[in-house]
N, C-alpha and C. Protein backbone atom coordinates (compact mmCIF):
# COMPACT_ATOMS: atom_id res chain seq x y z
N UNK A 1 0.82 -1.19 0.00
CA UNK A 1 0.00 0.00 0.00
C UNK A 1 0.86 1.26 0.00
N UNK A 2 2.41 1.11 0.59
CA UNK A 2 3.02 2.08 1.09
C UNK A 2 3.55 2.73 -0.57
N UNK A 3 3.73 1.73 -1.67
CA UNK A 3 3.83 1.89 -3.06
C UNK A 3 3.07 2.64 -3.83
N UNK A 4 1.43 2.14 -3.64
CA UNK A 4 0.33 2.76 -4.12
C UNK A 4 0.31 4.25 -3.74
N UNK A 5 0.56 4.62 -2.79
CA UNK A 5 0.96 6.26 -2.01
C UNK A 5 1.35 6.66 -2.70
N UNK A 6 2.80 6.25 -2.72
CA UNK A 6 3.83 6.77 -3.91
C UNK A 6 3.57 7.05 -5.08
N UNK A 7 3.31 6.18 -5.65
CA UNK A 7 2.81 6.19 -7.08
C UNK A 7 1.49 6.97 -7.19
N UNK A 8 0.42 7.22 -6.44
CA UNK A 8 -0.62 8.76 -6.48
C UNK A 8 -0.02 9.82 -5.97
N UNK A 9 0.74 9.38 -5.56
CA UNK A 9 1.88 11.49 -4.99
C UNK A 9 2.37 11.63 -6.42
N UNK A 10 3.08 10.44 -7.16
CA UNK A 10 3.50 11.22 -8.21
C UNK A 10 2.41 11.58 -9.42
N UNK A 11 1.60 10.85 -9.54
CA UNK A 11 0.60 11.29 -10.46
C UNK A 11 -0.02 12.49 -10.03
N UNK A 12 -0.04 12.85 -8.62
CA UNK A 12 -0.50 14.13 -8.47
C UNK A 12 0.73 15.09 -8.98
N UNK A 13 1.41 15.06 -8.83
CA UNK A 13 2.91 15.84 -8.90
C UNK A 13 2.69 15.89 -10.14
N UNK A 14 2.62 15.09 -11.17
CA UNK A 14 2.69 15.18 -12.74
C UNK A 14 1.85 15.97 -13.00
N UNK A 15 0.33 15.47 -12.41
CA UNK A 15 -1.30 16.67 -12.90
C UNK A 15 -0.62 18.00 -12.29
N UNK A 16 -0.41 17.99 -11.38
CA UNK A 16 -0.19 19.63 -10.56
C UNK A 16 0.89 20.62 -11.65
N UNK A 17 2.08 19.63 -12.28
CA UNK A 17 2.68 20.12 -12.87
C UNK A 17 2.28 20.43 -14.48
N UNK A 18 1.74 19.89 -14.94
CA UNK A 18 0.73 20.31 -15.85
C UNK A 18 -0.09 21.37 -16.02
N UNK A 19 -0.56 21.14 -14.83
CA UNK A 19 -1.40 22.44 -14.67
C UNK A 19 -0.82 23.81 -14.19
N UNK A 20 0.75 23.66 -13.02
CA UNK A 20 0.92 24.56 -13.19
C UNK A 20 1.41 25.27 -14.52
N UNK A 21 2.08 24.26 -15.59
CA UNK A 21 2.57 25.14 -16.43
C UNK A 21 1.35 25.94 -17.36
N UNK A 22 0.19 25.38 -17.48
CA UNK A 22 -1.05 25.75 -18.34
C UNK A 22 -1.38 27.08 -18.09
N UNK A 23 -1.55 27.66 -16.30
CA UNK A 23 -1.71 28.24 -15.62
C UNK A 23 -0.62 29.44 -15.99
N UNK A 24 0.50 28.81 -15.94
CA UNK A 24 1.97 30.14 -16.28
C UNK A 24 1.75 30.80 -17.65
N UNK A 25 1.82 29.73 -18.35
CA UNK A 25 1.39 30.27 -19.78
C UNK A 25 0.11 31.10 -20.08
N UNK A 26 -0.88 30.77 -19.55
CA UNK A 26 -2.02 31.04 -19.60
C UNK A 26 -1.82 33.13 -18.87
N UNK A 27 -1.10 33.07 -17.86
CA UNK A 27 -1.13 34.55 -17.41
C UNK A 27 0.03 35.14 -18.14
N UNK A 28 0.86 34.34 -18.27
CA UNK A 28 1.92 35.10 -19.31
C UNK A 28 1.14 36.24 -20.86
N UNK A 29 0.60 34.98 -21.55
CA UNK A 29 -0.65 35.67 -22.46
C UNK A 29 -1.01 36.37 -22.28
N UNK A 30 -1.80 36.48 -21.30
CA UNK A 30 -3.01 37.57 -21.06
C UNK A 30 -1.93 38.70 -20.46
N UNK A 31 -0.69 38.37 -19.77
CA UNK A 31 -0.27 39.93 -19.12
C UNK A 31 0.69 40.33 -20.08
N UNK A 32 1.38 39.70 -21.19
CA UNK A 32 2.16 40.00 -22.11
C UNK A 32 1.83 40.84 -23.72
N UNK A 33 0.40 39.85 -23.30
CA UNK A 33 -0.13 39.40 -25.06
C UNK A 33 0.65 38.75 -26.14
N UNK A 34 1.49 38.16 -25.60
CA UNK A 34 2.47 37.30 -26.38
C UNK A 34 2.39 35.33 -26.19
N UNK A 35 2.50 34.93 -26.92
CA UNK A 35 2.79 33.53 -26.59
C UNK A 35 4.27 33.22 -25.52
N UNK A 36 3.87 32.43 -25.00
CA UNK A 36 5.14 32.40 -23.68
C UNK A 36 6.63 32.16 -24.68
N UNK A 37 7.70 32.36 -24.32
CA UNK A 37 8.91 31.51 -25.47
C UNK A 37 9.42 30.37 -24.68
N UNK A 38 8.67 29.61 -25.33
CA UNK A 38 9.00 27.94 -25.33
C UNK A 38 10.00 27.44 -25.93
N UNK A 39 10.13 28.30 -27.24
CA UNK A 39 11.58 27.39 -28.11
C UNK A 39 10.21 27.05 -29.25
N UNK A 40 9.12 26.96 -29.01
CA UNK A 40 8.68 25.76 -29.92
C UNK A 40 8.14 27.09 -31.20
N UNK A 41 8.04 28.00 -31.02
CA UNK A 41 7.42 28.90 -31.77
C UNK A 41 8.78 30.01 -32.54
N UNK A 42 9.16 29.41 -33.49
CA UNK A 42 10.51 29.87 -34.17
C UNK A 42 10.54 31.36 -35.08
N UNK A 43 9.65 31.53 -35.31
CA UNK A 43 8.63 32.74 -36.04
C UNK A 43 8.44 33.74 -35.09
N UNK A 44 8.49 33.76 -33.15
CA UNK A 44 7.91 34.61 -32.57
C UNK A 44 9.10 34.98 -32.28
N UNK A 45 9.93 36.16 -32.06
CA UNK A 45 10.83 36.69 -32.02
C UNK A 45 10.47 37.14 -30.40
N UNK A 46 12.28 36.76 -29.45
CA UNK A 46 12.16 37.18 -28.11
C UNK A 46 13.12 37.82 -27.96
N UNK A 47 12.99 38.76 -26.68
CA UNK A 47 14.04 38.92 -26.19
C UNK A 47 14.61 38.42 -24.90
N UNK A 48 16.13 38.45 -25.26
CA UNK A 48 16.50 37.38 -24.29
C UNK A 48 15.73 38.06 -22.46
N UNK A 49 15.31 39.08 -22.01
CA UNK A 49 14.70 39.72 -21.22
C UNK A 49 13.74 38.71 -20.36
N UNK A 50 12.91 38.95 -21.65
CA UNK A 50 11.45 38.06 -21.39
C UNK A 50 11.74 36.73 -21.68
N UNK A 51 12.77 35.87 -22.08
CA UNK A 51 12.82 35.11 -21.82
C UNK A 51 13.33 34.25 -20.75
N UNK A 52 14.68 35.60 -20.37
CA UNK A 52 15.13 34.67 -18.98
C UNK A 52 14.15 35.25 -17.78
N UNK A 53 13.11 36.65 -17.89
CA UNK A 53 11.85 36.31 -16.88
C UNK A 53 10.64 34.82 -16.99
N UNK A 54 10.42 34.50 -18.04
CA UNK A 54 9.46 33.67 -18.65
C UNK A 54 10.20 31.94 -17.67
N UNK A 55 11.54 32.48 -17.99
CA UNK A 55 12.08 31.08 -17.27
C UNK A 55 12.28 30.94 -15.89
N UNK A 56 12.16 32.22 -15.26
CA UNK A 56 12.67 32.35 -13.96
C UNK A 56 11.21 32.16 -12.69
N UNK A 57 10.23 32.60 -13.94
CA UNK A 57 8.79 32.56 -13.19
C UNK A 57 8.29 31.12 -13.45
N UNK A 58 8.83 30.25 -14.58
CA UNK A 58 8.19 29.24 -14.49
C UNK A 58 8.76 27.85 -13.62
N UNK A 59 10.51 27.88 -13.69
CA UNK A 59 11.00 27.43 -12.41
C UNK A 59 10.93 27.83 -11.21
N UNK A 60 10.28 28.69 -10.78
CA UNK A 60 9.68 29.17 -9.49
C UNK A 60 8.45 28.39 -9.19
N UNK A 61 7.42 28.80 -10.23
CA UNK A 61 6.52 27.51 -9.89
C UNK A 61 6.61 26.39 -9.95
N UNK A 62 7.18 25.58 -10.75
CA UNK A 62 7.44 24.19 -11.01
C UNK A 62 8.23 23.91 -9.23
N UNK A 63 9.24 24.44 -8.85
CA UNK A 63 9.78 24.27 -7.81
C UNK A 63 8.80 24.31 -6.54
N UNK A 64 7.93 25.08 -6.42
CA UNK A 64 6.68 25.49 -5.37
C UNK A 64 5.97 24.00 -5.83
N UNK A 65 5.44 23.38 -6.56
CA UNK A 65 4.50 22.79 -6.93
C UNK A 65 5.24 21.06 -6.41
N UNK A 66 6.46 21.38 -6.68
CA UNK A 66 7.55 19.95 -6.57
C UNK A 66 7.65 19.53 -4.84
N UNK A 67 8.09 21.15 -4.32
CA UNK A 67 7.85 21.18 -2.60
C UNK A 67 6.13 20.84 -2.12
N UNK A 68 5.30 21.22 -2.87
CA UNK A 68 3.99 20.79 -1.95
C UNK A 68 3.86 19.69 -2.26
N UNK A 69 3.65 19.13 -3.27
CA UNK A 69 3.70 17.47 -3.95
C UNK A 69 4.21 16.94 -2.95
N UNK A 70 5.21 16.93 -2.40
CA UNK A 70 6.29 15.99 -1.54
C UNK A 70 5.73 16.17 -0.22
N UNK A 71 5.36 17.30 0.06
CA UNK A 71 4.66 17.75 1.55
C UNK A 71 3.62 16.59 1.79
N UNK A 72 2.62 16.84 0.64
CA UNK A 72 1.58 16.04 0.67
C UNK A 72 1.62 14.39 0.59
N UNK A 73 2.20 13.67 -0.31
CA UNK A 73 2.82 12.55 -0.23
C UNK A 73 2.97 12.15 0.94
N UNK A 74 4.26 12.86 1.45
CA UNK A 74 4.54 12.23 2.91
C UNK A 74 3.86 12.43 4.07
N UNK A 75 2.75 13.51 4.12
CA UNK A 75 1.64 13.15 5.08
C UNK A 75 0.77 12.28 4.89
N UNK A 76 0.42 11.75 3.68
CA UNK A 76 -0.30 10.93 3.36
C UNK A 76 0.63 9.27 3.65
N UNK A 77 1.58 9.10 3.66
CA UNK A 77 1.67 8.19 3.86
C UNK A 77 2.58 8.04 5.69
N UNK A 78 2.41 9.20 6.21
CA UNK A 78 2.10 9.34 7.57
C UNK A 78 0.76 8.90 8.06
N UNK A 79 -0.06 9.65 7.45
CA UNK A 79 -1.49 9.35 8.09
C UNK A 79 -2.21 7.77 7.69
N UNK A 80 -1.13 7.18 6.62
CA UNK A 80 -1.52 5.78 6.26
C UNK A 80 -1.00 5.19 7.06
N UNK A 81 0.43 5.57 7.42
CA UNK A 81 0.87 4.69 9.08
C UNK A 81 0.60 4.38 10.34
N UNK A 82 -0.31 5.47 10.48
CA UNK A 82 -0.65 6.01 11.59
C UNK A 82 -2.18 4.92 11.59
N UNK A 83 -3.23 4.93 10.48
CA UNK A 83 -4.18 4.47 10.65
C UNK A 83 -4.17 3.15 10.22
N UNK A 84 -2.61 2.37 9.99
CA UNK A 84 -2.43 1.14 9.99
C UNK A 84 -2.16 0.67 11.32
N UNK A 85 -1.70 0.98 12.05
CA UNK A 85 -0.75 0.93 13.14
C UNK A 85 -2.28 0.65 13.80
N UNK A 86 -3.41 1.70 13.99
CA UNK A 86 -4.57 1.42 14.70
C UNK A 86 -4.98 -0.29 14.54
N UNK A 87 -5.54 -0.42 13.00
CA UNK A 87 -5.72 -1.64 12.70
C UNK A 87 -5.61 -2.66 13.09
């Protein structure tokens, strides 16, 4: 069971990270009016500015999102110990 934990912390960790990046991009747009620079859009011309902000805000979140993931995980498989141990 202590596996099964694991393995839904990281699927949460994966969704969370997903979403945070949807979320980054998503306000980048709307506060830029630009598409975020991904690399993937070769036609949108950046400057290196907005790009090393674009990168600095999105490893900020990815990092926030990586620390609660793990928070959560390991209370969860605290509180699975805890209510095994009752058992």
């Amino acid at each position: 069971m202590n596996l099964l934990i694991k393995l839904l912390g990281t699927g949460v960790s994966l969704g969370a990270g997903l979403a945070g990046t949807k979320l980054v991009n998503t306000i980048w747009e709307k506060t830029t009016g630009q598409k975020p620079p991904t690399g993937k859009h070769e036609d949108v011309p950046t400057s290196l500015r907005s790009a090393l902000t674009f990168a600095l805000i999105s490893a900020s979140v990815s990092a926030i999102i990586q620390v609660l993931a793990n928070r959560g995980t390991q209370r969860a498989i605290a509180r699975f110990a805890k209510t095994q141990d009752i058992v």
